[in-house]
N, C-alpha and C. Protein backbone atom coordinates (compact mmCIF):
# COMPACT_ATOMS: atom_id res chain seq x y z
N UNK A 1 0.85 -1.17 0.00
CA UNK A 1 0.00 0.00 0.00
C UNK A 1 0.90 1.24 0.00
N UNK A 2 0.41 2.00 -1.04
CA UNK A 2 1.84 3.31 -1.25
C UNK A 2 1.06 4.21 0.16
N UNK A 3 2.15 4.72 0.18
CA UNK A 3 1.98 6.44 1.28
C UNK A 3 0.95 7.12 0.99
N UNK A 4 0.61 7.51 1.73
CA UNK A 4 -0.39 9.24 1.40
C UNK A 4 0.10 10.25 1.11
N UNK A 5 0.18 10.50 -0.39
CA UNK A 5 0.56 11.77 -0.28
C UNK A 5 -0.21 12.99 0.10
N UNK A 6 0.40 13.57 0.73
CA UNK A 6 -0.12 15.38 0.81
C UNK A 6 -0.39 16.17 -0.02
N UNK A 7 -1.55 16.72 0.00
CA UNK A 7 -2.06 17.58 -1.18
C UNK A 7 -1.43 19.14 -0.85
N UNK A 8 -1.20 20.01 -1.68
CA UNK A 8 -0.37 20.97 -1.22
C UNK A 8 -1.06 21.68 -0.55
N UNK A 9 -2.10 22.22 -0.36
CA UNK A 9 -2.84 22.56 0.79
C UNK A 9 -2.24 21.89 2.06
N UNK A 10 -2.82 20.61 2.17
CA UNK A 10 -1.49 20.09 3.49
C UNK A 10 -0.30 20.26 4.08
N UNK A 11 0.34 20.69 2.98
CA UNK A 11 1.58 21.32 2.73
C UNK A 11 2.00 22.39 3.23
N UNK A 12 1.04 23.06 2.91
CA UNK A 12 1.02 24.53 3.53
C UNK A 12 0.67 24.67 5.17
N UNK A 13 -0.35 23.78 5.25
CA UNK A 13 -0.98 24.13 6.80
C UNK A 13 0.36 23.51 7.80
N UNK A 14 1.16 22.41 7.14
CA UNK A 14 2.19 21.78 7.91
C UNK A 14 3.21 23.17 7.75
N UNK A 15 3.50 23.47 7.06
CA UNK A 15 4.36 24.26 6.66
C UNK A 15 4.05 25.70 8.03
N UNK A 16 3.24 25.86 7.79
CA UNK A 16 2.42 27.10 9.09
C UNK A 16 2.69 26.89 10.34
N UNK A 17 2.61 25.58 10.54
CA UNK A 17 2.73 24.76 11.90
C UNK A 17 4.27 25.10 12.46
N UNK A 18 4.98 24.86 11.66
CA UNK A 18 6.04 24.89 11.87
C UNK A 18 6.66 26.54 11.65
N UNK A 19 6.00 27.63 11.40
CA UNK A 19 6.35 29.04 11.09
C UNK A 19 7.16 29.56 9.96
N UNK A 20 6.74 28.37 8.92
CA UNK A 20 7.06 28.67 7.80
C UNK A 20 5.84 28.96 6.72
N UNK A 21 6.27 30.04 5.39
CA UNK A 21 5.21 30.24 3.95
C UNK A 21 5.75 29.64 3.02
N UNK A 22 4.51 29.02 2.91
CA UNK A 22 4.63 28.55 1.47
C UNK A 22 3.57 29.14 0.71
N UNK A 23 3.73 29.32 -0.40
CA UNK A 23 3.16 29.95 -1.42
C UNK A 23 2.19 28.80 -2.23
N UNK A 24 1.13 28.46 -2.70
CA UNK A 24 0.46 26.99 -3.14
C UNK A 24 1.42 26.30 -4.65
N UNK A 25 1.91 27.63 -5.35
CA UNK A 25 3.15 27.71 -6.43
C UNK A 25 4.10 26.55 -5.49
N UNK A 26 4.91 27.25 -4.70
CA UNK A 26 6.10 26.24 -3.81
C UNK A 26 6.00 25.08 -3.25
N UNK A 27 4.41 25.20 -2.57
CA UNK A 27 4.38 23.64 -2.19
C UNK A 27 3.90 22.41 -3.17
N UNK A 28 3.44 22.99 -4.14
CA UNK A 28 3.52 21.92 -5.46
C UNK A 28 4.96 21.81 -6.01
N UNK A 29 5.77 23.06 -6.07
CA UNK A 29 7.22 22.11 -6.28
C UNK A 29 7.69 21.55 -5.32
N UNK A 30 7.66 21.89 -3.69
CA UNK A 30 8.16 21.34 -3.13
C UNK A 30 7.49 19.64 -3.05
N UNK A 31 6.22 19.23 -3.48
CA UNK A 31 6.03 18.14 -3.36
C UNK A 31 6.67 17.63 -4.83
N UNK A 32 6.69 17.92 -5.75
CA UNK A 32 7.37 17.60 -7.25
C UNK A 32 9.14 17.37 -6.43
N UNK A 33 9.57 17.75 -5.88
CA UNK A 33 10.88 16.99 -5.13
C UNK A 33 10.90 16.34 -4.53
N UNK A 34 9.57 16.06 -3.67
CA UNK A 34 9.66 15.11 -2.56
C UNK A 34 8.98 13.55 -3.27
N UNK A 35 8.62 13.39 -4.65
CA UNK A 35 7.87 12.83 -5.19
C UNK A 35 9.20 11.36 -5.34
N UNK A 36 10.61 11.24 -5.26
CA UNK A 36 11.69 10.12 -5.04
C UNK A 36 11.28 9.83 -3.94
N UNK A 37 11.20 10.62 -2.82
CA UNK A 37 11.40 9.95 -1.32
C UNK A 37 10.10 9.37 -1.29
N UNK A 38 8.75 9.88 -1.78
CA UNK A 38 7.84 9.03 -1.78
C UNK A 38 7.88 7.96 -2.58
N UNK A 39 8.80 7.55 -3.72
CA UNK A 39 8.61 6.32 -4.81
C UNK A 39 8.81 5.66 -3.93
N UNK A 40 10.48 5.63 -3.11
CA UNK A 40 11.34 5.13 -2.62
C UNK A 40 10.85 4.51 -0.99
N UNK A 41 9.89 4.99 -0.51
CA UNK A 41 9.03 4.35 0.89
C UNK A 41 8.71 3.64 0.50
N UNK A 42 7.71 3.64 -0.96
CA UNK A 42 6.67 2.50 -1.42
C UNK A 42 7.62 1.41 -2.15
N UNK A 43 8.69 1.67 -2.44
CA UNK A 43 9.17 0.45 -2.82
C UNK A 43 9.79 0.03 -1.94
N UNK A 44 10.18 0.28 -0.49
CA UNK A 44 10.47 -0.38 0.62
C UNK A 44 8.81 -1.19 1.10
N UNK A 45 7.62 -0.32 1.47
CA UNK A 45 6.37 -0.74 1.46
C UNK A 45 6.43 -2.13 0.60
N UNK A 46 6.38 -2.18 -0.22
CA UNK A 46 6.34 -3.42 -1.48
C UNK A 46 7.04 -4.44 -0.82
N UNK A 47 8.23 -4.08 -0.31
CA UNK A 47 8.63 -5.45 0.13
C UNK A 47 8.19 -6.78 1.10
N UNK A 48 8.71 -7.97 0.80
CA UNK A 48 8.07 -8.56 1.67
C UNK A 48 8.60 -8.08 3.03
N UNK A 49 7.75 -9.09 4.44
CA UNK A 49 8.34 -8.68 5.55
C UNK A 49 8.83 -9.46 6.05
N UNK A 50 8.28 -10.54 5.61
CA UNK A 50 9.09 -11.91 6.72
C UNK A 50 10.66 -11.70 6.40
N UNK A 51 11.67 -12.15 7.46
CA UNK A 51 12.63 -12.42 6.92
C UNK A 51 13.04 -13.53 7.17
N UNK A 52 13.94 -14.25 5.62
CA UNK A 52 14.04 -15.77 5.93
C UNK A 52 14.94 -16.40 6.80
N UNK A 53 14.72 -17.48 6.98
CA UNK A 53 15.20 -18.04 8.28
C UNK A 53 16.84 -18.43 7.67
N UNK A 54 17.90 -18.13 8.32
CA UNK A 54 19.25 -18.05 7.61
C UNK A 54 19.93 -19.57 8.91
N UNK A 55 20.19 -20.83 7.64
CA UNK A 55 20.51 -22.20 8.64
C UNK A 55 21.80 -22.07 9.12
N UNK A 56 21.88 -22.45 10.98
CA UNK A 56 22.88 -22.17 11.44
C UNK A 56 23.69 -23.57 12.03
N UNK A 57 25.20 -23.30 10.85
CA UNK A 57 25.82 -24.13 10.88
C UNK A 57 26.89 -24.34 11.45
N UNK A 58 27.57 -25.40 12.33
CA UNK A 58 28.78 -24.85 12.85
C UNK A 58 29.65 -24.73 11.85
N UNK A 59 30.80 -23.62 12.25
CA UNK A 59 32.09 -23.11 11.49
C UNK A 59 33.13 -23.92 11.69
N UNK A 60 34.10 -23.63 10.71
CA UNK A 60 34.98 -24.46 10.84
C UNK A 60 36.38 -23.41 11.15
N UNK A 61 37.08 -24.33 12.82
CA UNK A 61 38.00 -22.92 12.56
C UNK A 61 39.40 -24.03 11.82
N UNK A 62 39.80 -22.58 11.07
CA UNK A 62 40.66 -22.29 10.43
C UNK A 62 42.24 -21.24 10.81
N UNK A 63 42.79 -21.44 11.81
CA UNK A 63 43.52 -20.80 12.78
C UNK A 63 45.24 -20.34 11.41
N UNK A 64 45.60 -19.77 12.10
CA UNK A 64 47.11 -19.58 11.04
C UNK A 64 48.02 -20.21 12.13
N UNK A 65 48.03 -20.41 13.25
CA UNK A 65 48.94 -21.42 14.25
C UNK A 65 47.99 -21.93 14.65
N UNK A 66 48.54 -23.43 15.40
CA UNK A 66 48.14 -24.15 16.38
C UNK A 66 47.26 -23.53 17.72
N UNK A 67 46.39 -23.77 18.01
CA UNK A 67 46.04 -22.89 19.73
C UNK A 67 46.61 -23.77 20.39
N UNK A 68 47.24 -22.93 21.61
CA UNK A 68 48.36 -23.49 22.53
C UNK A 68 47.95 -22.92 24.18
N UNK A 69 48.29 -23.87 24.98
CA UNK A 69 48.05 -23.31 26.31
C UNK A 69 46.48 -22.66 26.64
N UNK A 70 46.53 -21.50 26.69
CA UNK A 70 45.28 -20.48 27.42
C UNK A 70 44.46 -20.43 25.80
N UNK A 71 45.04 -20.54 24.84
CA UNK A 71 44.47 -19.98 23.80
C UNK A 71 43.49 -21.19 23.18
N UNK A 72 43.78 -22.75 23.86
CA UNK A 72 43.27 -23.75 22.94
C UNK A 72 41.65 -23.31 24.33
């Protein structure tokens, strides 16, 4: 399910909130820039969620010396 986008009206009243103007001109470009970061949620959104189960195997050690004393 993609994001909601904000209609620039929204834009503006957020924009107010915070003690900033936007002009209805600016917050349609400013949403025309923000229009990647929204592709880019929804194609995280898209993804699945499970994540797969990764099989845990013992390792094999592989040392460059012998372990000796405290170290074996």
């Amino acid at each position: 399910m993609a994001i909601e986008r904000p209609s620039a009206e929204q834009l503006q009243v957020l924009a107010s909130r915070l003690h900033m103007h936007l002009t209805t001109e600016q917050a349609r470009e400013y949403l025309v820039l923000m229009q990647g970061s929204f592709d880019a949620y929804d194609l995280i959104d898209d993804a699945p969620d499970e994540v797969p189960r990764t099989p845990i195997t013992p390792g094999t050690r592989k040392p460059k010396w012998p372990a000796r004393g405290k170290e074996n």
